[in-house]
N, C-alpha and C. Protein backbone atom coordinates (compact mmCIF):
# COMPACT_ATOMS: atom_id res chain seq x y z
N UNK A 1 147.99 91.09 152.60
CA UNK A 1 148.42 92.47 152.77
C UNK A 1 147.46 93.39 152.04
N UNK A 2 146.98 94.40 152.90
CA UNK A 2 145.98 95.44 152.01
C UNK A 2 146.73 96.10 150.97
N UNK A 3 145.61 96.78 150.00
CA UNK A 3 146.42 97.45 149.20
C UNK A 3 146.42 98.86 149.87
N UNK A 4 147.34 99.74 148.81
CA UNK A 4 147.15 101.68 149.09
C UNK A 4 146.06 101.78 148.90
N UNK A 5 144.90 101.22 147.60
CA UNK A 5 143.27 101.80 147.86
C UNK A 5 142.75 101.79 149.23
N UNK A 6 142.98 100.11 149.52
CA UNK A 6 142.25 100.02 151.08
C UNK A 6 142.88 100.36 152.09
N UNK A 7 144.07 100.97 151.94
CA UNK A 7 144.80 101.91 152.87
C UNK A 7 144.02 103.45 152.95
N UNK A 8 144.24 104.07 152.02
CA UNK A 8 143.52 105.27 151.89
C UNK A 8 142.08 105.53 152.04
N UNK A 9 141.56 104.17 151.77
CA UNK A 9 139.58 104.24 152.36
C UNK A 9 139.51 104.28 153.70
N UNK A 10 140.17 103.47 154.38
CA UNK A 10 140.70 103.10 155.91
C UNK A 10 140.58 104.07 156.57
N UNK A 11 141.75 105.22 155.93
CA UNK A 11 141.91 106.39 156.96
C UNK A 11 140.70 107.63 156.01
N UNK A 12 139.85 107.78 155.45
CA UNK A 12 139.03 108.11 155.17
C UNK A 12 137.60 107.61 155.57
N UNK A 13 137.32 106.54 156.23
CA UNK A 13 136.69 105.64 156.91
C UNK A 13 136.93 106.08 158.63
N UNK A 14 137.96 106.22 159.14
CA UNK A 14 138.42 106.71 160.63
C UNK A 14 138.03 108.42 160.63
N UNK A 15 138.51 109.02 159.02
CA UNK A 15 137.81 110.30 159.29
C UNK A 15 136.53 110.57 159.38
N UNK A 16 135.48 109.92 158.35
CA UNK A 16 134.38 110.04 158.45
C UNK A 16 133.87 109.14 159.94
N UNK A 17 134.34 108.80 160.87
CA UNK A 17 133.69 108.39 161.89
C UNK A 17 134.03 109.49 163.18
N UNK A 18 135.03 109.87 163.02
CA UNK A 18 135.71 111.38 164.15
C UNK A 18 134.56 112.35 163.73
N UNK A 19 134.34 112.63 162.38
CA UNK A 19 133.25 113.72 162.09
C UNK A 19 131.62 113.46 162.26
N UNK A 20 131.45 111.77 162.82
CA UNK A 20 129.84 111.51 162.58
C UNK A 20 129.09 111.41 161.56
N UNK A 21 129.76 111.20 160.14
CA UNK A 21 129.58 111.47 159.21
C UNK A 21 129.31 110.12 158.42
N UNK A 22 128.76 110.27 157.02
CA UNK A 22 128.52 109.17 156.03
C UNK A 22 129.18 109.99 154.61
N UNK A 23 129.79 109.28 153.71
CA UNK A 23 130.25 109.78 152.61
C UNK A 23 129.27 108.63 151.40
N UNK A 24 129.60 108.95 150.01
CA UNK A 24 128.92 107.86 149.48
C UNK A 24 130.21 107.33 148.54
N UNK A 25 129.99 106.29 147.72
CA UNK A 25 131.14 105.70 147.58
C UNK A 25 132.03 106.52 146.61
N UNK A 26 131.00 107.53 145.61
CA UNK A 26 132.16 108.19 144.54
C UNK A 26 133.18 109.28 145.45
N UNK A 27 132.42 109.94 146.30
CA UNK A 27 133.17 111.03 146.79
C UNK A 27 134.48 109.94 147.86
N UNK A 28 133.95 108.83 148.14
CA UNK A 28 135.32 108.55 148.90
C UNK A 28 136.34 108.09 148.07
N UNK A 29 135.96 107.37 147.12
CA UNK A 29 137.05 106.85 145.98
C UNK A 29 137.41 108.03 145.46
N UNK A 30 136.57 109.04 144.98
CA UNK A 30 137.65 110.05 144.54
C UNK A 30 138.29 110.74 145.35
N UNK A 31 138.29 111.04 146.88
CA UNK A 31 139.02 111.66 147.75
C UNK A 31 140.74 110.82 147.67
N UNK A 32 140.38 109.42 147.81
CA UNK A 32 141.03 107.99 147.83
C UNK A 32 142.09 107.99 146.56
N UNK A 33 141.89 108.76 145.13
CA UNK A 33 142.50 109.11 144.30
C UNK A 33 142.40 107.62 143.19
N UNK A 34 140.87 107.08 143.60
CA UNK A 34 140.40 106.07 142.39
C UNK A 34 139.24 106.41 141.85
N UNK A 35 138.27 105.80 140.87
CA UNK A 35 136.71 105.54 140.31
C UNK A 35 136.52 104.44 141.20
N UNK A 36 135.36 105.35 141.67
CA UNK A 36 134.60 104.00 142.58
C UNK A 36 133.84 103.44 141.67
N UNK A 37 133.91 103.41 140.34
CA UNK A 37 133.50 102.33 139.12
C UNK A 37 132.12 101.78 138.76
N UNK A 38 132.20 100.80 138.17
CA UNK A 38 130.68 100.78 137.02
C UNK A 38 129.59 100.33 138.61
N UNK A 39 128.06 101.16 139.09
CA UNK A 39 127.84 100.82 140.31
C UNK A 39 128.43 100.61 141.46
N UNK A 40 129.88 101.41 141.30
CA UNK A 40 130.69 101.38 143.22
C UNK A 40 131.35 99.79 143.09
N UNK A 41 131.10 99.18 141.92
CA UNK A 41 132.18 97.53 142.06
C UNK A 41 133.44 97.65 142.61
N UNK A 42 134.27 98.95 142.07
CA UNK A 42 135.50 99.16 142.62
C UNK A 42 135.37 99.58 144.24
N UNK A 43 134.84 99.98 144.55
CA UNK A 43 134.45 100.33 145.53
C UNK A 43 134.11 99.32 146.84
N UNK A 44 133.04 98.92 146.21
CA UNK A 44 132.32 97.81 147.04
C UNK A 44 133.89 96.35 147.48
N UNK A 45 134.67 96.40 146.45
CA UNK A 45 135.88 95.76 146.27
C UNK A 45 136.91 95.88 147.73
N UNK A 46 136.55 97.01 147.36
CA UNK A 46 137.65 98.08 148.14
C UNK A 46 137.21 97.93 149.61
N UNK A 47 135.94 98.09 149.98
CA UNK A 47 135.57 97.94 151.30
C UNK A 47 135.65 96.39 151.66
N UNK A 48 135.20 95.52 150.96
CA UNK A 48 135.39 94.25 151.39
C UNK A 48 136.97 93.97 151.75
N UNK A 49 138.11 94.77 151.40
CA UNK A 49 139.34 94.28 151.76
C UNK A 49 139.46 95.45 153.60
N UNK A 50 139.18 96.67 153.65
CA UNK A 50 138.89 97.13 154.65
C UNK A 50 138.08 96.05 155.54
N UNK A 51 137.17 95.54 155.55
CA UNK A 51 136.69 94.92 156.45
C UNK A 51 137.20 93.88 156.79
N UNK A 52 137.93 93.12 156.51
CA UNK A 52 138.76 91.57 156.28
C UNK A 52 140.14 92.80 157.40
N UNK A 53 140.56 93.16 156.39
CA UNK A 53 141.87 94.04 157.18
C UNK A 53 141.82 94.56 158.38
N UNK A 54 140.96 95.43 158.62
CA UNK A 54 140.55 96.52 159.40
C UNK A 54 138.92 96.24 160.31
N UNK A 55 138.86 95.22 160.81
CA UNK A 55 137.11 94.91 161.15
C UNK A 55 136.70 96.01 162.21
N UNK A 56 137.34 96.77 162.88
CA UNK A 56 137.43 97.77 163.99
C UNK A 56 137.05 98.96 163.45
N UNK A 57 137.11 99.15 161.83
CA UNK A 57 136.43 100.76 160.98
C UNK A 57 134.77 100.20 160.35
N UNK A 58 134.35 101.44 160.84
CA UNK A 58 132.90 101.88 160.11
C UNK A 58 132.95 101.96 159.02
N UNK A 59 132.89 100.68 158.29
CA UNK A 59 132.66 100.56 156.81
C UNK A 59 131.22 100.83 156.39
N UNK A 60 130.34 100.95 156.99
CA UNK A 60 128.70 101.05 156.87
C UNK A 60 128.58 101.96 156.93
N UNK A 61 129.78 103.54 157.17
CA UNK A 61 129.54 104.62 156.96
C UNK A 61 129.73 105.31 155.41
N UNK A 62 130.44 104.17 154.25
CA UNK A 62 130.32 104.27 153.10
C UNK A 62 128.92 103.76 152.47
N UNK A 63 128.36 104.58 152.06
CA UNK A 63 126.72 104.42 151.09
C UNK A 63 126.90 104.56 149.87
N UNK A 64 125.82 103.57 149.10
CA UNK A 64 126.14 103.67 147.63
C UNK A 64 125.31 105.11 147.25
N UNK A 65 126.31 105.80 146.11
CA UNK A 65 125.70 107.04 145.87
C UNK A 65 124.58 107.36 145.87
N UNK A 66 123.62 106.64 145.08
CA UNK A 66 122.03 106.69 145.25
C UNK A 66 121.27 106.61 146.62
N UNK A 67 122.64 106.03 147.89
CA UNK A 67 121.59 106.35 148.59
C UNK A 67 121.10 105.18 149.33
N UNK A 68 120.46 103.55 148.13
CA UNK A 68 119.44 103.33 148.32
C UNK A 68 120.63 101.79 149.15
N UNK A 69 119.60 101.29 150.34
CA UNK A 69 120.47 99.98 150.80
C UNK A 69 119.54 98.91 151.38
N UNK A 70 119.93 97.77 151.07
CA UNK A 70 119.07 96.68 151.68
C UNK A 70 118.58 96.53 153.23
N UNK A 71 116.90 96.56 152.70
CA UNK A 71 116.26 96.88 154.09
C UNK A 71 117.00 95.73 155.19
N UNK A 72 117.28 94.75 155.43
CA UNK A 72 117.93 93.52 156.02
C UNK A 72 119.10 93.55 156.44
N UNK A 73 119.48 94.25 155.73
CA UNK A 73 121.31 94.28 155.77
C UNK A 73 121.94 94.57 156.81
N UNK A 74 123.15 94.67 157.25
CA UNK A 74 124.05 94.48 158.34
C UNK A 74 124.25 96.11 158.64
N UNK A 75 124.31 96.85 157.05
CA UNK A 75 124.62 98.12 157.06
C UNK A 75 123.44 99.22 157.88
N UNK A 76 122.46 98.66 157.30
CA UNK A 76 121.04 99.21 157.85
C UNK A 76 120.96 99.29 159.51
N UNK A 77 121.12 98.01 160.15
CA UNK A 77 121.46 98.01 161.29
C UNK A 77 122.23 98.80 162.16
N UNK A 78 123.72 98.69 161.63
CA UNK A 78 124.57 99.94 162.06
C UNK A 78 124.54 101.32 161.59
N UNK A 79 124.04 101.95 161.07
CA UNK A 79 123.48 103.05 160.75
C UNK A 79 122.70 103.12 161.70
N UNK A 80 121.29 102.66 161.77
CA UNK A 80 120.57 102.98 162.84
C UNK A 80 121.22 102.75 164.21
N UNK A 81 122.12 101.92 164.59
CA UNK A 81 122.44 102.29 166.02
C UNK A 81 123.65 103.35 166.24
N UNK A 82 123.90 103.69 165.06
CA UNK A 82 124.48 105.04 165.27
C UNK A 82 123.53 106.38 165.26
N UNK A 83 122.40 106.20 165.00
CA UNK A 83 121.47 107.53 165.30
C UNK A 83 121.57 107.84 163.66
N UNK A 84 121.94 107.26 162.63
CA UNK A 84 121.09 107.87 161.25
C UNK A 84 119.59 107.05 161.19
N UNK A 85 118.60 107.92 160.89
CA UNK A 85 117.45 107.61 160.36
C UNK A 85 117.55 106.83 159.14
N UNK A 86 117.00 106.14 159.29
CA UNK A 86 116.74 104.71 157.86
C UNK A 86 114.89 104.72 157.69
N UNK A 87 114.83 104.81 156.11
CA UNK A 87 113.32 104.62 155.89
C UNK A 87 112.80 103.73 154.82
N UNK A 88 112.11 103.21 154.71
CA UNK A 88 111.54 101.88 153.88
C UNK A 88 111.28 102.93 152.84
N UNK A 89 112.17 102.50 151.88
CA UNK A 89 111.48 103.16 150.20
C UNK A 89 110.33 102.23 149.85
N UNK A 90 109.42 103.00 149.70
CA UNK A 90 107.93 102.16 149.25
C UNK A 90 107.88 101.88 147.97
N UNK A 91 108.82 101.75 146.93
CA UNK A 91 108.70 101.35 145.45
C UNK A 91 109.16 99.94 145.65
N UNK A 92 109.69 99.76 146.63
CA UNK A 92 110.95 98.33 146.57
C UNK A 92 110.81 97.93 148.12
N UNK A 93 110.32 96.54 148.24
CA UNK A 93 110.35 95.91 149.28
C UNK A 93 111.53 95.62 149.94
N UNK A 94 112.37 95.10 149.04
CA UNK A 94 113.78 94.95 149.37
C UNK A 94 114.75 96.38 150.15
N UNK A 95 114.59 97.24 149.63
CA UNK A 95 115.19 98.56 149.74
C UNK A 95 114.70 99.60 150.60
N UNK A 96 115.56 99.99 151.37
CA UNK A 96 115.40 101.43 152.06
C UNK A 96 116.56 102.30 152.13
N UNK A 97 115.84 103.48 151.87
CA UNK A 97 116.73 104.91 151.56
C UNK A 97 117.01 105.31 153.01
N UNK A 98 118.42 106.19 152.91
CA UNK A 98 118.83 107.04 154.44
C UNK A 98 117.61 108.45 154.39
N UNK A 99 117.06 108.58 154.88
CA UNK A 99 116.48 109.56 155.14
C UNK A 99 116.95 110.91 154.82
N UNK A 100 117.55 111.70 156.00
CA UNK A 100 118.85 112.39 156.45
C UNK A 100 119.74 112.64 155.33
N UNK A 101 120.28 111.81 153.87
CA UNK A 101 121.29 111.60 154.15
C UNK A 101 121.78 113.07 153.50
N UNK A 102 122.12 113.53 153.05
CA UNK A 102 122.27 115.10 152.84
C UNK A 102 123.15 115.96 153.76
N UNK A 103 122.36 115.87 154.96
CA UNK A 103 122.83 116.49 156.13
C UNK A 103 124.08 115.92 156.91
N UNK A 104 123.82 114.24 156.62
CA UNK A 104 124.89 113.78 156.94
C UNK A 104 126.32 113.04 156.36
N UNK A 105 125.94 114.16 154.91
CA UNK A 105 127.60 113.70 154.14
C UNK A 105 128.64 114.36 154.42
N UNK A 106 129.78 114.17 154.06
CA UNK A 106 130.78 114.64 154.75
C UNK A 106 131.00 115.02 153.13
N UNK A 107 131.39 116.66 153.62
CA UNK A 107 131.99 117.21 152.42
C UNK A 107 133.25 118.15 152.87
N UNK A 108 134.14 118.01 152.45
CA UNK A 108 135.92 117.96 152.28
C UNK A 108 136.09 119.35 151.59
N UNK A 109 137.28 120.18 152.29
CA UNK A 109 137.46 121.38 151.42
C UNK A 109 137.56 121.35 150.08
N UNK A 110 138.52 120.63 149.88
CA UNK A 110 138.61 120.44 148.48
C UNK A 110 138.06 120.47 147.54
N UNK A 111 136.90 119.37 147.86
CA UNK A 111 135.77 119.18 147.24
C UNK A 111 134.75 120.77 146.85
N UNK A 112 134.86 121.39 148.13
CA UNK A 112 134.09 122.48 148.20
C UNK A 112 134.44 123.80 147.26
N UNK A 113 136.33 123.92 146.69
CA UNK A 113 136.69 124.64 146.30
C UNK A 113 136.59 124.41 144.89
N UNK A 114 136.72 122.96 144.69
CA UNK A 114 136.31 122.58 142.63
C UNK A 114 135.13 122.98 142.56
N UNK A 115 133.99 122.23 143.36
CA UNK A 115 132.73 123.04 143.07
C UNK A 115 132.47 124.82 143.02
N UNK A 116 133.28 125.48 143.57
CA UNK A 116 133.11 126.96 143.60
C UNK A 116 133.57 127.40 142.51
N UNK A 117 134.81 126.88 141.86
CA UNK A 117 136.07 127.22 140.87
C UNK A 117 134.96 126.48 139.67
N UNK A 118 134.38 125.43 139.34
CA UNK A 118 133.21 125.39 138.08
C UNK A 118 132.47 126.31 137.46
């Protein structure tokens, strides 16, 4: 049985796919009403039970905050066949950064009104 975290990523996961969108893991855990924790562990946690639960949601539309994701990876793949640009970070063989990704985060009123109210 999932938990309420991976309940609430779920349907934050279905939103960010209605909008075309990518979030990164702090802004969804904190939308989610957790710490996406030391490097997104809580996080990364959290999606592995979404995907087991839920294999039908765009979990590859959650990015680790920095950004940065394994050139190889499963995630990399689906990103690009959704039309985000993916680019080889040249410091790290292993690693490539979203290009784009800026343009394509999803940012939440809410979010928009703490930042104004700071």
């Amino acid at each position: 049985m999932a938990s309420t975290r991976a309940q609430d990523v779920a349907e934050i996961l279905w939103e960010l796919k209605r909008a075309q969108k990518v979030a990164t893991y702090s802004s969804i855990a904190s939308r989610a009403g957790f710490s996406a924790g030391s490097n997104g562990r809580a996080m990364a946690t959290t999606l592995r039970t979404v995907r087991r639960d839920w294999p039908h949601l765009q979990w590859w539309r959650a990015v680790s905050d920095d950004g940065l994701l394994n050139k190889e990876s499963e995630q990399v793949e689906c990103l690009r066949e959704a039309g985000f640009e993916v680019e080889s970070n040249s410091s790290d063989a292993e690693q490539v950064s979203h290009v784009e990704l800026d343009s394509f985060l999803m940012e939440w009123e809410d979010e928009q009104e703490e930042n104004s109210e700071s």
